[in-house]
C-alpha atoms as a PDB file:
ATOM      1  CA  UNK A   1      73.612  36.388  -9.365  1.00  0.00           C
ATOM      2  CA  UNK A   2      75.905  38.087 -12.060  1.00  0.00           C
ATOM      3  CA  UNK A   3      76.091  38.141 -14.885  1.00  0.00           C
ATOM      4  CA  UNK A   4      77.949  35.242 -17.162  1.00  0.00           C
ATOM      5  CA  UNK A   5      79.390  36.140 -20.297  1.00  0.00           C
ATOM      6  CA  UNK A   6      80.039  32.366 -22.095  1.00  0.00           C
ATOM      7  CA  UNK A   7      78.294  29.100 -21.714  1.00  0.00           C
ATOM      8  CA  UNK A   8      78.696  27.032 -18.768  1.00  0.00           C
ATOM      9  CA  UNK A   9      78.281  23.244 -18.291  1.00  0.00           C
ATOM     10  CA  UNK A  10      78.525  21.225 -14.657  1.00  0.00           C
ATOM     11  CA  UNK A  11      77.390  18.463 -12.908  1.00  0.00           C
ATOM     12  CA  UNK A  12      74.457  18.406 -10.577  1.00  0.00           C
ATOM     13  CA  UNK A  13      74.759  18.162  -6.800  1.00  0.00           C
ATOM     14  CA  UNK A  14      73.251  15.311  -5.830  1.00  0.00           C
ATOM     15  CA  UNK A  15      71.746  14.204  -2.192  1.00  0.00           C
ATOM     16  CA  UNK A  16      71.078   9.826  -2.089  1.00  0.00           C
ATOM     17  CA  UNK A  17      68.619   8.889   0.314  1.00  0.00           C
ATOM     18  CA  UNK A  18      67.786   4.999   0.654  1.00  0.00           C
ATOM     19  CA  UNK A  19      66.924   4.154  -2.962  1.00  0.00           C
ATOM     20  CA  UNK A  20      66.057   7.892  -4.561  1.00  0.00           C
ATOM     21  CA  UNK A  21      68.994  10.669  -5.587  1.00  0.00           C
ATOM     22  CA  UNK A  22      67.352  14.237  -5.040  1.00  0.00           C
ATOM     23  CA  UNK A  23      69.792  16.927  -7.085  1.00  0.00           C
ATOM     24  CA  UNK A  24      69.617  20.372  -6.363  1.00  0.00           C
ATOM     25  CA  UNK A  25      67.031  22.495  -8.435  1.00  0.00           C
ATOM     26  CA  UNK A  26      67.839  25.723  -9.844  1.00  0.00           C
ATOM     27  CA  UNK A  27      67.286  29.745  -8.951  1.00  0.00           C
ATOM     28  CA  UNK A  28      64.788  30.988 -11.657  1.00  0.00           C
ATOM     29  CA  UNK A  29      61.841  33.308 -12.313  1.00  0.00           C
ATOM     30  CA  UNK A  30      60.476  30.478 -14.604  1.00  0.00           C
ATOM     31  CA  UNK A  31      60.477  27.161 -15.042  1.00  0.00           C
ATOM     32  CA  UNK A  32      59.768  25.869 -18.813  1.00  0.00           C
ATOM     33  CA  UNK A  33      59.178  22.039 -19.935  1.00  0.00           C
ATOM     34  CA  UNK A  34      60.659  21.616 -23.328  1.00  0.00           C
ATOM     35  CA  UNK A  35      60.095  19.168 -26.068  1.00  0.00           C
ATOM     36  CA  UNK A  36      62.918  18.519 -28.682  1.00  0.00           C
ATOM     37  CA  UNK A  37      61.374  16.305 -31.764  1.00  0.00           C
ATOM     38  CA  UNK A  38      62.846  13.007 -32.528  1.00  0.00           C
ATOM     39  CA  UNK A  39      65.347  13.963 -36.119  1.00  0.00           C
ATOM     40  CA  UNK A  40      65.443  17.487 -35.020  1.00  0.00           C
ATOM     41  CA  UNK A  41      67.907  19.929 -36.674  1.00  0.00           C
ATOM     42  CA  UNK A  42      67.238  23.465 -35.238  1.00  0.00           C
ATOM     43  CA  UNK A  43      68.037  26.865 -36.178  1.00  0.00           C
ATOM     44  CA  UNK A  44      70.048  28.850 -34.325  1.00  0.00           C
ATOM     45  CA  UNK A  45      68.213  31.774 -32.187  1.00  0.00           C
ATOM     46  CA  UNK A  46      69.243  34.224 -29.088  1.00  0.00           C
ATOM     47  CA  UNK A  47      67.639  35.623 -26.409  1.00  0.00           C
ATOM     48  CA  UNK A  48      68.439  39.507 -25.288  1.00  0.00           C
ATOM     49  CA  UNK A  49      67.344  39.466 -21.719  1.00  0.00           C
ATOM     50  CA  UNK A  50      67.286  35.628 -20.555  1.00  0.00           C
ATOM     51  CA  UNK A  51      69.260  33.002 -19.326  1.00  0.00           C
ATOM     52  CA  UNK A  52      68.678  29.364 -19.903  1.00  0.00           C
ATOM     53  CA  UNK A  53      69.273  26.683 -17.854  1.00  0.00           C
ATOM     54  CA  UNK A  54      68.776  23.224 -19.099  1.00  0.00           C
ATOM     55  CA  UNK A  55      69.083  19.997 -17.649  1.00  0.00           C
ATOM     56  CA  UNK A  56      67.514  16.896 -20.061  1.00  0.00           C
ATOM     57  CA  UNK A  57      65.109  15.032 -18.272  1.00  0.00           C
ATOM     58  CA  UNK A  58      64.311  12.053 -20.266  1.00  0.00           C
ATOM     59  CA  UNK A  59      66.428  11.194 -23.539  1.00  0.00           C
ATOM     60  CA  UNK A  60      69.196  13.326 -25.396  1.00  0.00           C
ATOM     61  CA  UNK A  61      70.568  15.963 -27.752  1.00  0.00           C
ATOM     62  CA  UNK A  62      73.445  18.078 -28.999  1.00  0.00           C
ATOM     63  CA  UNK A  63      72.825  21.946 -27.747  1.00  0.00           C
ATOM     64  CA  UNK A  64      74.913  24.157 -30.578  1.00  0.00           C
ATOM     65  CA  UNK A  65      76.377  27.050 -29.280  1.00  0.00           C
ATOM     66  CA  UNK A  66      78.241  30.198 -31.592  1.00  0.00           C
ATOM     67  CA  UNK A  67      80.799  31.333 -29.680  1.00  0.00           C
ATOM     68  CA  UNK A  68      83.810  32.887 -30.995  1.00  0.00           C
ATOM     69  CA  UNK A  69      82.712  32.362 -33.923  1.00  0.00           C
ATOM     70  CA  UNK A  70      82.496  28.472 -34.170  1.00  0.00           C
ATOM     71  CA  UNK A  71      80.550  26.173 -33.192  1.00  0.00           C
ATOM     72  CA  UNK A  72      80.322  24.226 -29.777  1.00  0.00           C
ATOM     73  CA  UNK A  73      78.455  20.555 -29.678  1.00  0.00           C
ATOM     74  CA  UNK A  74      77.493  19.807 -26.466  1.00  0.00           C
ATOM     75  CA  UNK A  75      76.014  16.074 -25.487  1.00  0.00           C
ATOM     76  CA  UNK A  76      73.418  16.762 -23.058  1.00  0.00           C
ATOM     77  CA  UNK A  77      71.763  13.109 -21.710  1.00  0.00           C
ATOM     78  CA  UNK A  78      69.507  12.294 -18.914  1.00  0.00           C
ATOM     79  CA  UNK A  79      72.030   9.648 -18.055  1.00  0.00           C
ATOM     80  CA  UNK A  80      74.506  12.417 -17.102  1.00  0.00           C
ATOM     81  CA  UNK A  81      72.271  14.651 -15.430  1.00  0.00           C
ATOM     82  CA  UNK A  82      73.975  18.261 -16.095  1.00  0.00           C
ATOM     83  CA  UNK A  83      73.180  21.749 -16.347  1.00  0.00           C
ATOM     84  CA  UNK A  84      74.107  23.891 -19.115  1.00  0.00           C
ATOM     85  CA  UNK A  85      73.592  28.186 -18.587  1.00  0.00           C
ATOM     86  CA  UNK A  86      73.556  29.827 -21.603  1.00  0.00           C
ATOM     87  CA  UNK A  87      73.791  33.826 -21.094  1.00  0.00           C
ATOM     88  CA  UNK A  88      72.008  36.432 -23.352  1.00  0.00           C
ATOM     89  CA  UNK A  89      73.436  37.402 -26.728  1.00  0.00           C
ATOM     90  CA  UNK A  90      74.477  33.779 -27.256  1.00  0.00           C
ATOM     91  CA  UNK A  91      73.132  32.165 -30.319  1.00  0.00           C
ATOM     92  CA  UNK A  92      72.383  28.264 -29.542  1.00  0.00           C
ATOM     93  CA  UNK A  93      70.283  26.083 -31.613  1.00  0.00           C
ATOM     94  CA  UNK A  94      69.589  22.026 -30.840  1.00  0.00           C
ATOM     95  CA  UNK A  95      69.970  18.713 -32.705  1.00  0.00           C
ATOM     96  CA  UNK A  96      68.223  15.642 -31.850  1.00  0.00           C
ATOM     97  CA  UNK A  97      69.171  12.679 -34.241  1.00  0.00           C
ATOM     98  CA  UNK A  98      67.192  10.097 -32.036  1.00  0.00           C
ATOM     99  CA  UNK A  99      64.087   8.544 -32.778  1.00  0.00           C
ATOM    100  CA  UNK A 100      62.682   9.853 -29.181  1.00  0.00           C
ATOM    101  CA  UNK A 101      61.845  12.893 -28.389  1.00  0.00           C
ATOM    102  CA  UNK A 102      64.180  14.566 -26.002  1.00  0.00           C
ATOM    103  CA  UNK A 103      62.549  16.460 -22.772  1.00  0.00           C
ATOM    104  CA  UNK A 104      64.338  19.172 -20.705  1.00  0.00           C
ATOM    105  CA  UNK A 105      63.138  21.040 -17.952  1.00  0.00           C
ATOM    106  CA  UNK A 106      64.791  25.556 -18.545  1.00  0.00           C
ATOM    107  CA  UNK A 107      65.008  27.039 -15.417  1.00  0.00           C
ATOM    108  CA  UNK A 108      64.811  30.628 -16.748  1.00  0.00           C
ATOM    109  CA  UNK A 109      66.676  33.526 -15.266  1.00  0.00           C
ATOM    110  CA  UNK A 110      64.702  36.946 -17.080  1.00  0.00           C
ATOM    111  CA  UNK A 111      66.903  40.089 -17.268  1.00  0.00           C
ATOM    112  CA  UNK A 112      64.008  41.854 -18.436  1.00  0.00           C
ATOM    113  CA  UNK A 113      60.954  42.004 -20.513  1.00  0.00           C
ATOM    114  CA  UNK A 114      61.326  39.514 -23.581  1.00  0.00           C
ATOM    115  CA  UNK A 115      62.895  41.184 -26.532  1.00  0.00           C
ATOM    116  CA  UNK A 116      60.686  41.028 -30.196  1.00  0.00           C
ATOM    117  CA  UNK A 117      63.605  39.047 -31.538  1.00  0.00           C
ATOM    118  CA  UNK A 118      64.035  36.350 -29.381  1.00  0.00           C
ATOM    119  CA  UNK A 119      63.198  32.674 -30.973  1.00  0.00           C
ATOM    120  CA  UNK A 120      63.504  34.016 -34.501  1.00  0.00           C
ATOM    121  CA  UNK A 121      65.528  32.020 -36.623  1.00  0.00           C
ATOM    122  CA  UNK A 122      69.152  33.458 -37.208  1.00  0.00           C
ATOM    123  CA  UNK A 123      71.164  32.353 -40.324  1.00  0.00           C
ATOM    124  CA  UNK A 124      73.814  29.825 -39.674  1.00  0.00           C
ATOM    125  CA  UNK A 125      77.351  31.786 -40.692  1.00  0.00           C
ATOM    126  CA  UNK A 126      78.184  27.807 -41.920  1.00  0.00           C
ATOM    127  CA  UNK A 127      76.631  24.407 -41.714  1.00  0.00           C
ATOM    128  CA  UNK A 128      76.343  22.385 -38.622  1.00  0.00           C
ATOM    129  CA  UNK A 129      78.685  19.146 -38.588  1.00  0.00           C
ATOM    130  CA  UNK A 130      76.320  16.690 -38.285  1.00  0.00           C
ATOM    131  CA  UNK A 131      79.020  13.792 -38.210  1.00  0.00           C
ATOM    132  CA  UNK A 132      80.382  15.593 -35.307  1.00  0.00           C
ATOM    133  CA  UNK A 133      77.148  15.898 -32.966  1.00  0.00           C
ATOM    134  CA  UNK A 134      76.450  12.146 -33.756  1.00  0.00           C
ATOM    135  CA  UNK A 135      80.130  10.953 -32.658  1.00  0.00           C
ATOM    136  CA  UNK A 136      79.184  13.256 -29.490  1.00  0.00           C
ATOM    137  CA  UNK A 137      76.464  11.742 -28.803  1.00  0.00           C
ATOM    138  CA  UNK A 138      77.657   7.782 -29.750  1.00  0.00           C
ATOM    139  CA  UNK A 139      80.363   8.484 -27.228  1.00  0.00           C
ATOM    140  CA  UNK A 140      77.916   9.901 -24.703  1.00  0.00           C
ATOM    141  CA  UNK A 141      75.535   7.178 -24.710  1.00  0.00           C
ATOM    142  CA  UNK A 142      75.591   4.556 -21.601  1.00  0.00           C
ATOM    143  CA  UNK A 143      77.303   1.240 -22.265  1.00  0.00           C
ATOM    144  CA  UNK A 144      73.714  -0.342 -22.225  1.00  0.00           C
ATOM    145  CA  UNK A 145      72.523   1.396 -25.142  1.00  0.00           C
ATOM    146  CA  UNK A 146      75.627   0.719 -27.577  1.00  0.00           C
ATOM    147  CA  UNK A 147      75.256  -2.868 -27.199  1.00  0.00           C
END
């Protein structure tokens, strides 16, 4: 698999049989079960020799992604089951302004050996919009949860 060199978002495949919908897993070297607290606000970090691959399992939150430099807010919502692949070098942080917890299953792809700076905070060049991720996520929500 090469190389990407921005973030990429798409739908899963999906298989129905009868009653259950089987979607297709991903390629990885590791597989990681992440937690994202409920009123979350993360710092931005990077990793050097990893890809992530994340697909939210049970509730939702905005991934933040510097690119160019500015920001990118992207919903991410079991109810749309998606994967996002984020690429080395490319700083992402998360916000969760539920009350739940968010879970999310990384399907790691490891370029090499974990670098000593990975998951250290980086500054934020400028503030998050906050107001922005929550009008994401409002208009990402299924109909049965806005009324």
């Amino acid at each position: 698999m090469a190389l990407i060199s921005q973030v990429e978002v798409r739908r899963l495949d999906s298989i129905k049989s009868g009653m259950v919908e089987f979607y297709t897993p991903q390629s990885s070297h590791e597989t990681l079960l992440a937690q994202i607290p409920a009123g979350l606000i993360d710092d931005l970090f990077v990793h050097h020799f990893q890809t992530d691959q994340l697909l939210v399992v049970r509730g939702s939150f905005v991934l933040v992604v510097l690119q160019n430099r500015r920001y990118e807010y992207i919903p991410l919502s079991e109810d749309q089951p998606q994967v996002v692949t984020i690429p080395p070098g490319i700083p992402h942080g998360a916000i969760n302004l539920s009350q739940d917890t968010c879970m999310l299953v990384n399907a790691v792809l490891r370029h090499g050996p974990a670098h000593d700076r990975d998951y250290r905070p980086l500054r934020k060049p400028f503030p998050y919009d906050i107001a922005r991720a929550k009008a994401l996520l409002a208009a990402h929500a299924p109909l049965s949860a806005c009324s």
